[in-house]
N, C-alpha and C. Protein backbone atom coordinates (compact mmCIF):
# COMPACT_ATOMS: atom_id res chain seq x y z
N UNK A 1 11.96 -34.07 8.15
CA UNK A 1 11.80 -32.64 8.41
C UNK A 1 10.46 -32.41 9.11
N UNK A 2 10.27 -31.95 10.22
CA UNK A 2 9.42 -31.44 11.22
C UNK A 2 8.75 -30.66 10.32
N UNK A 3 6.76 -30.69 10.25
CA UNK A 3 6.17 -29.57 9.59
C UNK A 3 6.16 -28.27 10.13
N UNK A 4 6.65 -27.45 10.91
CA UNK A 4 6.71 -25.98 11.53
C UNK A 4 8.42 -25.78 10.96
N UNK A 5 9.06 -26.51 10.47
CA UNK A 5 10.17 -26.20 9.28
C UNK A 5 10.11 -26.15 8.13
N UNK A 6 9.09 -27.02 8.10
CA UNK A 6 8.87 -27.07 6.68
C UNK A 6 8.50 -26.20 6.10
N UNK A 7 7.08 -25.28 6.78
CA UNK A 7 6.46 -23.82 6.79
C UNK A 7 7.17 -22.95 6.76
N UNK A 8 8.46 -22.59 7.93
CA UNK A 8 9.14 -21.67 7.95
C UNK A 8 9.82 -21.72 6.31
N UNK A 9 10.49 -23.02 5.96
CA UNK A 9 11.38 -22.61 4.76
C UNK A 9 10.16 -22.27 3.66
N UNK A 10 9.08 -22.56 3.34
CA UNK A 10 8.43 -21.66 2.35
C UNK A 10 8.03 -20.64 2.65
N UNK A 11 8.19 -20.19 3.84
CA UNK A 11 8.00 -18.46 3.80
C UNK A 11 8.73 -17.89 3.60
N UNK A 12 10.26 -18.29 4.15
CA UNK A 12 11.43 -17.51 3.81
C UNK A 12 11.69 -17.52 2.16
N UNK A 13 11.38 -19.16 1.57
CA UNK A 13 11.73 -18.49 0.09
C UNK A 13 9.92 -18.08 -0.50
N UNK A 14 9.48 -17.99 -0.03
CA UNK A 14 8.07 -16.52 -0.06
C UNK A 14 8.93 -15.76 -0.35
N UNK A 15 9.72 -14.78 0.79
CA UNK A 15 9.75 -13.71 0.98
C UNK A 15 11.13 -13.47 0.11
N UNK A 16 12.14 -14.24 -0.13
CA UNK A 16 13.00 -14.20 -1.01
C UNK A 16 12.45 -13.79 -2.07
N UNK A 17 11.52 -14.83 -2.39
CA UNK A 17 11.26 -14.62 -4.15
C UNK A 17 10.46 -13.14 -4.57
N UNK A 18 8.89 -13.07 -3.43
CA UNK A 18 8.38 -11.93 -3.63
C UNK A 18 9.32 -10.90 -3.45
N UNK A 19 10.86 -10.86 -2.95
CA UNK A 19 11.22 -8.92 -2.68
C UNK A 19 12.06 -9.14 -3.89
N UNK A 20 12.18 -10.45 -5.02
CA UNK A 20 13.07 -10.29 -6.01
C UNK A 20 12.07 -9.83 -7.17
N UNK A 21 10.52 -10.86 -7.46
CA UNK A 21 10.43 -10.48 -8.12
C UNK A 21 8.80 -10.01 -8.78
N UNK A 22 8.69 -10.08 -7.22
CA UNK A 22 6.68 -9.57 -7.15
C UNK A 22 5.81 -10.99 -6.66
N UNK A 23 5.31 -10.41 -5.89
CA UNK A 23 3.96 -11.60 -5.90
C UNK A 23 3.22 -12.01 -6.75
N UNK A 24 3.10 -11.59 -7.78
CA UNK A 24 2.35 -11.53 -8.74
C UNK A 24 2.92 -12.63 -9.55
N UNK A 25 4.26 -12.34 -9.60
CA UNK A 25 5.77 -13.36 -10.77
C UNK A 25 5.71 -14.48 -10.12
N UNK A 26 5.27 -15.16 -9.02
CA UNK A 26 6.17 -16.31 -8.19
C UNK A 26 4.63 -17.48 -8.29
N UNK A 27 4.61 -18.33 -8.92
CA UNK A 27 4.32 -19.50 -8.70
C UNK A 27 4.22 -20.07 -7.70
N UNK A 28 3.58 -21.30 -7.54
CA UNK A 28 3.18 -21.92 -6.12
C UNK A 28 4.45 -23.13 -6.54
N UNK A 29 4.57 -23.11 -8.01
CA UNK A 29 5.53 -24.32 -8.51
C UNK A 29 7.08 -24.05 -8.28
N UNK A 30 6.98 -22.79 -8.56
CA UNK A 30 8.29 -22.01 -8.25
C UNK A 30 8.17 -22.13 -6.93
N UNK A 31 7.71 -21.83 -5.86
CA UNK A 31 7.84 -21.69 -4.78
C UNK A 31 8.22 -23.36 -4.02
N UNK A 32 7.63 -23.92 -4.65
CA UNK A 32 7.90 -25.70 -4.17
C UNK A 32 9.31 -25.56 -4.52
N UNK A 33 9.65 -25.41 -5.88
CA UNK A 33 11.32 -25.53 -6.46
C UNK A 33 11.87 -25.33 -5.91
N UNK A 34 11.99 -24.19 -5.54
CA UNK A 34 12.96 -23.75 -4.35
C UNK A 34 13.19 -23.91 -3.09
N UNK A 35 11.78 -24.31 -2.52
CA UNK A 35 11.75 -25.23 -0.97
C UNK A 35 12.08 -26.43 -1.02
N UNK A 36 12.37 -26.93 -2.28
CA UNK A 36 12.66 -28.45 -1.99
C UNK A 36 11.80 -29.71 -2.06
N UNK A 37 10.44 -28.79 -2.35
CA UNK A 37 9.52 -30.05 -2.18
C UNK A 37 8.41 -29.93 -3.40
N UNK A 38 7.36 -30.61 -3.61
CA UNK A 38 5.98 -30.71 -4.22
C UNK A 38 5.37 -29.94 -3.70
N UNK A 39 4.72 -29.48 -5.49
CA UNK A 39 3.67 -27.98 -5.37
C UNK A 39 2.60 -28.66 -4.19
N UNK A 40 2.19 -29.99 -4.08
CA UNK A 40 1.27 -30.27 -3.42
C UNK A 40 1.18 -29.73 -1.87
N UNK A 41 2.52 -30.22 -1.86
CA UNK A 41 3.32 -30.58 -0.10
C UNK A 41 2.95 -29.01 0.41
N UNK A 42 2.90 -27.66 -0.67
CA UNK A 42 3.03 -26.20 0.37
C UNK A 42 1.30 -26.44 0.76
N UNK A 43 -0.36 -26.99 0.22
CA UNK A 43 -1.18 -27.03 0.50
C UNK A 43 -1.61 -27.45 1.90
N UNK A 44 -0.26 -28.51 2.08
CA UNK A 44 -0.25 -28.97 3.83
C UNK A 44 0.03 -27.88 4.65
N UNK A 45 0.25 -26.40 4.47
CA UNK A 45 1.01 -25.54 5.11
C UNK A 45 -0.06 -24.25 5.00
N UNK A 46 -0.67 -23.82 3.64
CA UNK A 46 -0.96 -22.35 3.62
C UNK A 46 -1.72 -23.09 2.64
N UNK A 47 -2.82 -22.34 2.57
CA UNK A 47 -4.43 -22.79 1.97
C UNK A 47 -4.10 -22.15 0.55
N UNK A 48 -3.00 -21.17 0.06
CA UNK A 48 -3.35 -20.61 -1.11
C UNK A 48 -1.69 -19.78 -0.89
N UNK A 49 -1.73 -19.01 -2.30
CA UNK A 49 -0.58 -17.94 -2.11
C UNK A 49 -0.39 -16.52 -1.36
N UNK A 50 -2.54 -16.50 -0.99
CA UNK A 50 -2.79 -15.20 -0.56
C UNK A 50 -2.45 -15.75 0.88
N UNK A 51 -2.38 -16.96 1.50
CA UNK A 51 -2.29 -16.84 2.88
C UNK A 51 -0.68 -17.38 3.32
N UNK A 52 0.15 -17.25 2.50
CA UNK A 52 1.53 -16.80 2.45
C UNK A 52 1.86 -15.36 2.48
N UNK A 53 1.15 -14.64 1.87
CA UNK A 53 1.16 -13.44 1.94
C UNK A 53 0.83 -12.79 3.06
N UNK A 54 -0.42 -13.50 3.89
CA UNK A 54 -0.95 -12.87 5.20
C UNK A 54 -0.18 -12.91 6.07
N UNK A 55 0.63 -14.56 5.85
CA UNK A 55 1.51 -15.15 7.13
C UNK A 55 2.92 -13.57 6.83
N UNK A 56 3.34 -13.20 5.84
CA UNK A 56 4.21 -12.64 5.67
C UNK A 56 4.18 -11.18 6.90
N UNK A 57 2.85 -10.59 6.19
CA UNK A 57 2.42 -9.68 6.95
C UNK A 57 2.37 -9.48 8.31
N UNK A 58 1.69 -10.63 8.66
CA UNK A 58 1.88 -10.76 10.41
C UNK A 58 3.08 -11.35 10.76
N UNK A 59 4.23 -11.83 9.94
CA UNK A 59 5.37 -12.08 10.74
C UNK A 59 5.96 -10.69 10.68
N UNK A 60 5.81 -9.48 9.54
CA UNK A 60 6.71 -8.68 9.86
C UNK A 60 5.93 -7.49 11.07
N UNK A 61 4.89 -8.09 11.17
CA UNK A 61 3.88 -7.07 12.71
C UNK A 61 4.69 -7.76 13.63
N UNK A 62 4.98 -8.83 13.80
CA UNK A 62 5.10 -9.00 15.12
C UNK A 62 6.63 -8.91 15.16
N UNK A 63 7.57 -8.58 14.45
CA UNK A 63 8.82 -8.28 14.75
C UNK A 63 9.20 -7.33 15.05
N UNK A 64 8.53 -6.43 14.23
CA UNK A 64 8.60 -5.09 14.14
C UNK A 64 7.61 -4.14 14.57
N UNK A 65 6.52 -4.29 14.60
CA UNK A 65 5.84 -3.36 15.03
C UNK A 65 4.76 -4.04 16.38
N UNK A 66 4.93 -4.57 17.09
CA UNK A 66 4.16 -5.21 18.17
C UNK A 66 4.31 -4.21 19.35
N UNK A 67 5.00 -3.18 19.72
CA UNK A 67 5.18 -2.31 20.56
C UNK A 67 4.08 -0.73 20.42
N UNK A 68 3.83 -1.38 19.04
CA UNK A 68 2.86 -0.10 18.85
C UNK A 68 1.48 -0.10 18.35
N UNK A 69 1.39 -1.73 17.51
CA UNK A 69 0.03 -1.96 17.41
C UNK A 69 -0.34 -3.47 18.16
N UNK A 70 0.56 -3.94 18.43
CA UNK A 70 -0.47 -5.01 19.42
C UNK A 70 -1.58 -4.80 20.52
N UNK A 71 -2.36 -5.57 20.71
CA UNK A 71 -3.76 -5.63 21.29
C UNK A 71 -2.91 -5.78 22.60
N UNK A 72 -2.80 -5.14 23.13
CA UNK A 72 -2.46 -4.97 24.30
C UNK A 72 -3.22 -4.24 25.19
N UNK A 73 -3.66 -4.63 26.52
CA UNK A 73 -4.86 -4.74 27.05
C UNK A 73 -4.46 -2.95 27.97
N UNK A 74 -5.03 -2.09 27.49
CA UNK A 74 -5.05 -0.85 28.07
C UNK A 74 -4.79 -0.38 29.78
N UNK A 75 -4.69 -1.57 30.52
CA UNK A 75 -4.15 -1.41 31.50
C UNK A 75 -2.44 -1.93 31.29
N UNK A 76 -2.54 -2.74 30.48
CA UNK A 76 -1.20 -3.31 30.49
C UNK A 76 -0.40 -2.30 29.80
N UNK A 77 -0.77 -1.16 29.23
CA UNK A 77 0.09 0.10 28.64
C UNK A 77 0.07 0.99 29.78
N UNK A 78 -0.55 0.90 30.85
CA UNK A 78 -0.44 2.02 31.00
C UNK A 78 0.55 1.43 32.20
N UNK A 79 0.31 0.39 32.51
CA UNK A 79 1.54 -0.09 33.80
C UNK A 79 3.03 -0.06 33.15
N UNK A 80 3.22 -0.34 31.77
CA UNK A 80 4.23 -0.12 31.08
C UNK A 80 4.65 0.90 31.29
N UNK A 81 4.06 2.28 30.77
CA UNK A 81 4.28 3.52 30.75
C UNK A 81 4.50 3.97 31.93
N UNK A 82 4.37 3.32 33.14
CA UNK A 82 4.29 4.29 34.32
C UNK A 82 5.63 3.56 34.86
N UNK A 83 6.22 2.42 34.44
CA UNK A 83 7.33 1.58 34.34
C UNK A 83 8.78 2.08 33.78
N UNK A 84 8.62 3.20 32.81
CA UNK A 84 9.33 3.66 31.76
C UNK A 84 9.37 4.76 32.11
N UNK A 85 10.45 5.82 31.52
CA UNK A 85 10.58 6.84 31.53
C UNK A 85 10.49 7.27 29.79
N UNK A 86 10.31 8.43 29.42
CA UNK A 86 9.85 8.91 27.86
C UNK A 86 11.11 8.10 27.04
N UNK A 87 12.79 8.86 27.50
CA UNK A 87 13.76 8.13 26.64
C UNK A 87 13.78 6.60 26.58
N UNK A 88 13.58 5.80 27.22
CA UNK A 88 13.41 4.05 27.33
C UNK A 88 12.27 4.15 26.68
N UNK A 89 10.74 4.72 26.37
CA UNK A 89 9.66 4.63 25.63
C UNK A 89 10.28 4.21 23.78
N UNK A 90 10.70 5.87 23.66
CA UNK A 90 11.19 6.54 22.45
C UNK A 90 12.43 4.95 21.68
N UNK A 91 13.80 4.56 22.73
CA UNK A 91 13.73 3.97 22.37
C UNK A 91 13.31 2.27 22.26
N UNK A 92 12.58 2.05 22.69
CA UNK A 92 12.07 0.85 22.76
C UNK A 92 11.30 1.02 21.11
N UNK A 93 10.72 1.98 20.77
CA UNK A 93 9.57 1.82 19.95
C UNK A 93 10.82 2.14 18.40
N UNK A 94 11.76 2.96 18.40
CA UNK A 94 12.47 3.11 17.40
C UNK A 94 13.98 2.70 16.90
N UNK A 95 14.36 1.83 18.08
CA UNK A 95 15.52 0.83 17.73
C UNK A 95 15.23 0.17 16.59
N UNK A 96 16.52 0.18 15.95
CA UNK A 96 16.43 -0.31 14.77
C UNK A 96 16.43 -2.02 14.85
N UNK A 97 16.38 -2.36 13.17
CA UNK A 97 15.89 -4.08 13.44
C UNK A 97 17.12 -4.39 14.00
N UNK A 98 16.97 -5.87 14.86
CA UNK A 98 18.46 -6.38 15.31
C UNK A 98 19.42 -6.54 14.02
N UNK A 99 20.95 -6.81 14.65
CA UNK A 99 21.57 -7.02 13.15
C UNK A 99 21.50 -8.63 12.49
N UNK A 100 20.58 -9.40 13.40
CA UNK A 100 20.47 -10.86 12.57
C UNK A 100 19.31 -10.82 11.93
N UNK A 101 18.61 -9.94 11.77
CA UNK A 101 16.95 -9.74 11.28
C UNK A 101 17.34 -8.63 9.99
N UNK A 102 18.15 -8.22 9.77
CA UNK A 102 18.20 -6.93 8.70
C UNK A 102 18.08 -7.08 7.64
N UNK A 103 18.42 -8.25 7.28
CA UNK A 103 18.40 -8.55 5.58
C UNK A 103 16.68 -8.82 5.66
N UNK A 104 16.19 -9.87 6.24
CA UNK A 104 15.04 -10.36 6.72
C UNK A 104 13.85 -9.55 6.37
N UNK A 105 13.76 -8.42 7.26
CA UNK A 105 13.37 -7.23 7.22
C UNK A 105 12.94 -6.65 6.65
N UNK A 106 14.34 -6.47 5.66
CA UNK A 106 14.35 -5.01 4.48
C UNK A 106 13.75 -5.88 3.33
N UNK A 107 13.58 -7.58 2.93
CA UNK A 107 12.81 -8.15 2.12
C UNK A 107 11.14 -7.63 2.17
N UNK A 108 11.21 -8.12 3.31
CA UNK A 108 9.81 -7.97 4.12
C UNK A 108 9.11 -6.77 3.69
N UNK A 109 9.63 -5.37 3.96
CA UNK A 109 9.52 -3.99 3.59
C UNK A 109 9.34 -3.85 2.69
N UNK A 110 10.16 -4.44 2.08
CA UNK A 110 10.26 -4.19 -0.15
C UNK A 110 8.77 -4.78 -0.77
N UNK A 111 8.44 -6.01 -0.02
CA UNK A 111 7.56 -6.81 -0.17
C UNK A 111 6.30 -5.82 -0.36
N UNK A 112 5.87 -5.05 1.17
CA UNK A 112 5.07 -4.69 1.38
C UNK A 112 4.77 -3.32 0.45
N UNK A 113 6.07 -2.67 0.34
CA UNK A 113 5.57 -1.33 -0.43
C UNK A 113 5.67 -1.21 -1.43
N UNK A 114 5.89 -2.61 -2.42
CA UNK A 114 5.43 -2.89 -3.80
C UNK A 114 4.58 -3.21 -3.74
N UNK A 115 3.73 -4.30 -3.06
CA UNK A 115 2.72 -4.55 -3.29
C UNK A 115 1.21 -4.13 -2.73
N UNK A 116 1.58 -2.86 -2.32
CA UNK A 116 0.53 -1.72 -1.61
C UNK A 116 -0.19 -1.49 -2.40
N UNK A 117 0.55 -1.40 -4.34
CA UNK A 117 -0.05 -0.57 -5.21
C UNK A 117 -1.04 -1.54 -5.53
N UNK A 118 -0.69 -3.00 -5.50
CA UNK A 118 -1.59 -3.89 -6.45
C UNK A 118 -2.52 -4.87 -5.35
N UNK A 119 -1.50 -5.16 -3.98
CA UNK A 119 -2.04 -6.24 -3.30
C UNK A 119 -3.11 -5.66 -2.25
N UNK A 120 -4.88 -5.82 -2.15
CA UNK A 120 -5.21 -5.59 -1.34
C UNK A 120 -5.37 -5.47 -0.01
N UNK A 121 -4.59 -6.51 0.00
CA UNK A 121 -4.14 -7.06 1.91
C UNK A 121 -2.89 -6.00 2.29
N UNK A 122 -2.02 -6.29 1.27
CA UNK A 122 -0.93 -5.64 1.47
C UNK A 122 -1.04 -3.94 1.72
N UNK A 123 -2.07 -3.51 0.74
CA UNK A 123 -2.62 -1.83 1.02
C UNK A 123 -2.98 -1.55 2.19
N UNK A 124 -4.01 -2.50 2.58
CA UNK A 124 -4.75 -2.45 3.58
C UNK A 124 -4.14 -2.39 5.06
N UNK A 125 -2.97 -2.91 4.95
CA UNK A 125 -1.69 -3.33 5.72
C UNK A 125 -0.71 -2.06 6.41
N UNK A 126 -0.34 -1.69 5.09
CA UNK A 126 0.35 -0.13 5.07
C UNK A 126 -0.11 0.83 5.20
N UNK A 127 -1.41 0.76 5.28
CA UNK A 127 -2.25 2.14 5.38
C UNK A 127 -2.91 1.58 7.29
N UNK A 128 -2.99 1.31 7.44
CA UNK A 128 -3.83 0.72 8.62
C UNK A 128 -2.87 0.39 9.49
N UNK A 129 -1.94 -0.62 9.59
CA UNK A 129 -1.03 -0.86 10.81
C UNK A 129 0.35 0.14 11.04
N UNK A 130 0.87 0.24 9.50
CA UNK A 130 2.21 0.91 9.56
C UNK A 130 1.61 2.73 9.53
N UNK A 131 1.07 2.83 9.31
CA UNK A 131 0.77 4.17 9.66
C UNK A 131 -0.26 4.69 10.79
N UNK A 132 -1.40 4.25 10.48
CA UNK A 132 -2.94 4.63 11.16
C UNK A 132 -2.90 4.17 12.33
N UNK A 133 -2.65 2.88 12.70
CA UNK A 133 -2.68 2.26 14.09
C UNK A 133 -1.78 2.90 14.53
N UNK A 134 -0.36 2.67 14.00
CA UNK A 134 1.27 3.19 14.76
C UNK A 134 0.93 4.53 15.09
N UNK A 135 0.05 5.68 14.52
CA UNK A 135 -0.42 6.63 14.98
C UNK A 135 -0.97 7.15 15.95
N UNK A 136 -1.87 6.23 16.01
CA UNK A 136 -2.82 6.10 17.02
C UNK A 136 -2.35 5.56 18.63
N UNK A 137 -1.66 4.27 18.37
CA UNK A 137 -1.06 3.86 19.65
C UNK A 137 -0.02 4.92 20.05
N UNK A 138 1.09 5.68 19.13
CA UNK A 138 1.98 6.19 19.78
C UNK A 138 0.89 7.84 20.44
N UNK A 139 0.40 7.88 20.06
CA UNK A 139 -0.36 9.17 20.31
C UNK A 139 -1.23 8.68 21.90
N UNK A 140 -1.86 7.83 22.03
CA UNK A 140 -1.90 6.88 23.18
C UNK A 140 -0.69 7.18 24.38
N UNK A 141 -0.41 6.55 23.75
CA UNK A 141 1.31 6.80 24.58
C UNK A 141 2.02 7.99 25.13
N UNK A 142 1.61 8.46 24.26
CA UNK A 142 2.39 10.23 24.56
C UNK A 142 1.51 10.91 25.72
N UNK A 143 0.14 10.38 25.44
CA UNK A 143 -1.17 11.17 26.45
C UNK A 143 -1.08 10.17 27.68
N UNK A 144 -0.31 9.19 27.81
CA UNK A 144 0.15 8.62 29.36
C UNK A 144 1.18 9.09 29.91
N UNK A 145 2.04 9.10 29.07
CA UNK A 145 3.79 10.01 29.10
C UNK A 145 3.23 11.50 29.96
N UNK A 146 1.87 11.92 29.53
CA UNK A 146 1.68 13.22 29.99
C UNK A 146 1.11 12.69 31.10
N UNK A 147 0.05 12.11 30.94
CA UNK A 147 -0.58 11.79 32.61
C UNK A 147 0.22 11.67 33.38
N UNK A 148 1.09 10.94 33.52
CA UNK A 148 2.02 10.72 34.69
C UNK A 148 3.04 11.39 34.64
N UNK A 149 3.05 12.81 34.10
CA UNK A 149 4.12 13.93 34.38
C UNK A 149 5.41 13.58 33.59
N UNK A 150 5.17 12.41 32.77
CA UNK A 150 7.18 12.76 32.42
C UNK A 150 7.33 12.79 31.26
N UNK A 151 6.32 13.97 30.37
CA UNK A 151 6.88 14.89 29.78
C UNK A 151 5.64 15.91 29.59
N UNK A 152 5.60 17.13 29.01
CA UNK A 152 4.92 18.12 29.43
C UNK A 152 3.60 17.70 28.26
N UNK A 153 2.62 19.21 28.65
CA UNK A 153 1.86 18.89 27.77
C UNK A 153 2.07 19.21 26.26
N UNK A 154 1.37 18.60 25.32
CA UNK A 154 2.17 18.80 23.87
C UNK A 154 0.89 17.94 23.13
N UNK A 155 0.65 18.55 21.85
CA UNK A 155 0.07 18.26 20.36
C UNK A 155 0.14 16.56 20.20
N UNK A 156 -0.32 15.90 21.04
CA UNK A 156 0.50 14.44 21.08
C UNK A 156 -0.12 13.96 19.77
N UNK A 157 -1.21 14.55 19.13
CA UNK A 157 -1.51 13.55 17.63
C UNK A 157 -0.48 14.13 16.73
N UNK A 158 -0.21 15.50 16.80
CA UNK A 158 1.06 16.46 15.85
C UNK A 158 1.83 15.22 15.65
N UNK A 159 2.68 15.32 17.33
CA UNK A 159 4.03 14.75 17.53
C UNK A 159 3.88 12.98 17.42
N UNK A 160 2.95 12.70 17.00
CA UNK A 160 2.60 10.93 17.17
C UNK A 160 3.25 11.24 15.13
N UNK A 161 2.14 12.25 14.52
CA UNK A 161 2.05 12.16 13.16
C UNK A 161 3.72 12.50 12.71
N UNK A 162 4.61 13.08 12.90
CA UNK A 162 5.87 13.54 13.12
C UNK A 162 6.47 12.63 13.13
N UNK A 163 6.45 11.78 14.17
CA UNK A 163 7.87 10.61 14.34
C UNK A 163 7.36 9.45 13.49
N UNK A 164 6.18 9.15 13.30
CA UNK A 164 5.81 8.06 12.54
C UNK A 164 6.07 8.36 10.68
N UNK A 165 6.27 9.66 10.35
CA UNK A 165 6.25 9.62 9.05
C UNK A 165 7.83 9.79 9.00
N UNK A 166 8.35 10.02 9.69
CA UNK A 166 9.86 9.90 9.78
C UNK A 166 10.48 8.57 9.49
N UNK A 167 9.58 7.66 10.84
CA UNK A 167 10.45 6.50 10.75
C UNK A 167 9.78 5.45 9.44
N UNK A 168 8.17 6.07 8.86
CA UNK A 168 8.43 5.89 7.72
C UNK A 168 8.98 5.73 6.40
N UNK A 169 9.45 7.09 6.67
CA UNK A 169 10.34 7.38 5.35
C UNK A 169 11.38 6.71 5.10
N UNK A 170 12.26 6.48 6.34
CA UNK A 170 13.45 5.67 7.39
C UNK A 170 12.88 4.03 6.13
N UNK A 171 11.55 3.42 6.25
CA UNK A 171 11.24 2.32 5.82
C UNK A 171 11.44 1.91 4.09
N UNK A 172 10.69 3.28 3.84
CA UNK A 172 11.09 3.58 2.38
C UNK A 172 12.34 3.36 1.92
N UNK A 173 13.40 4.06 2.49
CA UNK A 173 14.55 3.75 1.74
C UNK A 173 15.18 2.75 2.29
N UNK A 174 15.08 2.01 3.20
CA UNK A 174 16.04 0.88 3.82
C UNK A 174 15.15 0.09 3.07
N UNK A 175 14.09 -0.15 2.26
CA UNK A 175 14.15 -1.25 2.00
C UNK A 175 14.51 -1.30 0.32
N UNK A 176 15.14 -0.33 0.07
CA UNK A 176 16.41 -0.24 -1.34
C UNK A 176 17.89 -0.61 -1.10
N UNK A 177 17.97 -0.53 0.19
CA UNK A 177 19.39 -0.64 0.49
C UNK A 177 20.16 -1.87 0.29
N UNK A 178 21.33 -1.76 0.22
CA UNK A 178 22.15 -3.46 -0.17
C UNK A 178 23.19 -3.19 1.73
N UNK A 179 23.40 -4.54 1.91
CA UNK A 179 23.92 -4.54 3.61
C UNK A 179 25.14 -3.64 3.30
N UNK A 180 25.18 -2.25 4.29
CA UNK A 180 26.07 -1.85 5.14
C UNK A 180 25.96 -0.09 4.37
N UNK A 181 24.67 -0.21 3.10
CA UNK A 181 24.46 1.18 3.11
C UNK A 181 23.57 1.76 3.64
N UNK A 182 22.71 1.71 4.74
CA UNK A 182 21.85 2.45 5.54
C UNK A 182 22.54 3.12 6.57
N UNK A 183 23.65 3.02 6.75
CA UNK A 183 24.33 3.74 7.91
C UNK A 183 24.04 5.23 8.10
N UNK A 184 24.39 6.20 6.80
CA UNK A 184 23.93 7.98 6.72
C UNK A 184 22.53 7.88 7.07
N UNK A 185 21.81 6.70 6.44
CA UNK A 185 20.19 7.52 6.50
C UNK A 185 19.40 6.71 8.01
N UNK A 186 20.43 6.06 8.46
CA UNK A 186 19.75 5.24 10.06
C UNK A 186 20.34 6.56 10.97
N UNK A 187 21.43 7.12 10.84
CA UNK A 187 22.01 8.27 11.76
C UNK A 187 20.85 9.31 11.72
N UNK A 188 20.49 9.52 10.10
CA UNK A 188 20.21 10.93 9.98
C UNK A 188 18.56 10.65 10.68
N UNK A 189 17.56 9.57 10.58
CA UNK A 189 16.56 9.38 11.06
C UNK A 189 16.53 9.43 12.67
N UNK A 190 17.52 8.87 13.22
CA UNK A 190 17.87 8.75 14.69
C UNK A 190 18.21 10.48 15.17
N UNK A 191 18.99 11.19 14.21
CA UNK A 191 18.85 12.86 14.59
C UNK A 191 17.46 13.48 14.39
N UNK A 192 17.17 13.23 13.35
CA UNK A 192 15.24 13.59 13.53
C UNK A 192 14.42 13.28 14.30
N UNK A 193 14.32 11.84 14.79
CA UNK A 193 13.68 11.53 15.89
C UNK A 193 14.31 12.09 17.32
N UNK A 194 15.52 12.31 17.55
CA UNK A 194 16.28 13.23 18.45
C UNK A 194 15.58 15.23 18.56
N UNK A 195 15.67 15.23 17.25
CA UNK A 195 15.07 16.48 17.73
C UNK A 195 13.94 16.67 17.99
N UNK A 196 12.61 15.38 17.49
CA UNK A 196 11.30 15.74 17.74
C UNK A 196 11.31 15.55 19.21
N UNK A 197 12.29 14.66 19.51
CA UNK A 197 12.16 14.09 21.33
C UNK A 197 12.41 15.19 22.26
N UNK A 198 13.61 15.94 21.85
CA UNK A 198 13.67 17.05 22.27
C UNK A 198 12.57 18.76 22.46
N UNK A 199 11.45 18.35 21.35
CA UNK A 199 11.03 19.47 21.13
C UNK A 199 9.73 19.02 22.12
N UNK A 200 9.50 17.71 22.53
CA UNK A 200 8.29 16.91 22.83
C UNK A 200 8.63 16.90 24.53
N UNK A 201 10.07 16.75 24.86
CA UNK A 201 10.38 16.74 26.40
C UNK A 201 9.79 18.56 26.75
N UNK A 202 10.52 19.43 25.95
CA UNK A 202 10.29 20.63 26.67
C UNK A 202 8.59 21.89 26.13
N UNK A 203 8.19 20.44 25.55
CA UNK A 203 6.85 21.18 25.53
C UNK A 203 6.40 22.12 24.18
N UNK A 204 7.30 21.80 23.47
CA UNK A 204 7.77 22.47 22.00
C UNK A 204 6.52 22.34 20.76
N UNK A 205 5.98 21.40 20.89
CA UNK A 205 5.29 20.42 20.06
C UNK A 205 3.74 20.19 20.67
């Protein structure tokens, strides 16, 4: 077994075990058990349990949220933006996860907003990338959307704070869900973000 497999399968049963039964509950011994190998063998991989946890974090940034907080070099947004029109923006940034990533995902999620209350990284995480940054960049965004005329002027920190606590909330409960019940509350988020888009094209907001 190749070591960049070996890594991947203890993160995945990482992320198995932490959305079953806390970071806090899961052993480094438990975590070998279930990968298949010696508690020793995960030390070749991740320095500790906290940097399983980090790796967790930045795999679910870069799946999911890299469109809105990656370091992306401020000319390179704005050639984007002038590339795009608002609806291709809107959805690029709020398509939902693919359907081979969903289970994946919604672990990932569960992970994070249990362990907001206790895990410092993890707080630090949810308060800072999934909200504060995603704020900030989409609000970014909206004030290029305006520079280059294609959409009017508008409250862009309002309407940044608006769609982000939406597709928040959207996070909250999908990551309770069991496969094939998010369907009412992925529609009903996709009509909310529909009407803020609407209120944001004609200057509403």
């Amino acid at each position: 077994m190749e070591i960049r497999d070996t890594k991947n399968i203890i993160l995945r049963v990482a992320i198995d075990l932490f959305a079953q039964k806390g970071y806090s509950n899961v052993s480094i011994r438990e975590l070998a058990k279930q990968a298949g190998i010696k508690s020793s063998s995960i030390y070749n991989h991740f320095s500790s349990k906290d940097d399983i946890m980090t790796m967790i974090m930045e795999h679910y940034q870069f799946k999911s949220l890299k469109f809105l907080v990656a370091d992306t070099h401020p000319d390179e947004m704005e050639k984007l933006i002038k590339d795009k029109d608002f609806d291709e923006i809107m959805d690029e940034i709020f398509t939902p996860f693919p359907s081979d990533e969903v289970d994946m995902m919604r672990k990932m999620v569960r992970i994070l907003m249990i362990e907001q209350f206790t895990h410092k990284k993890a707080n630090e995480f949810w308060t800072e990338h999934i909200i504060v940054k995603a704020v900030n960049r989409l609000k970014n965004i909206f004030d290029l959307l305006i520079k280059y005329n294609k959409i009017p002027e508008i409250n862009s920190l309002l309407a940044s704070e608006i769609c982000i606590r939406i597709s928040t909330s959207y996070l909250i409960q999908f990551a309770h869900f069991q496969n094939g019940e998010e369907t009412d509350t992925s529609l009903s988020m996709k009509t909310l973000l529909s009407y803020i888009s609407e209120l944001i094209r004609y200057g509403k907001i």
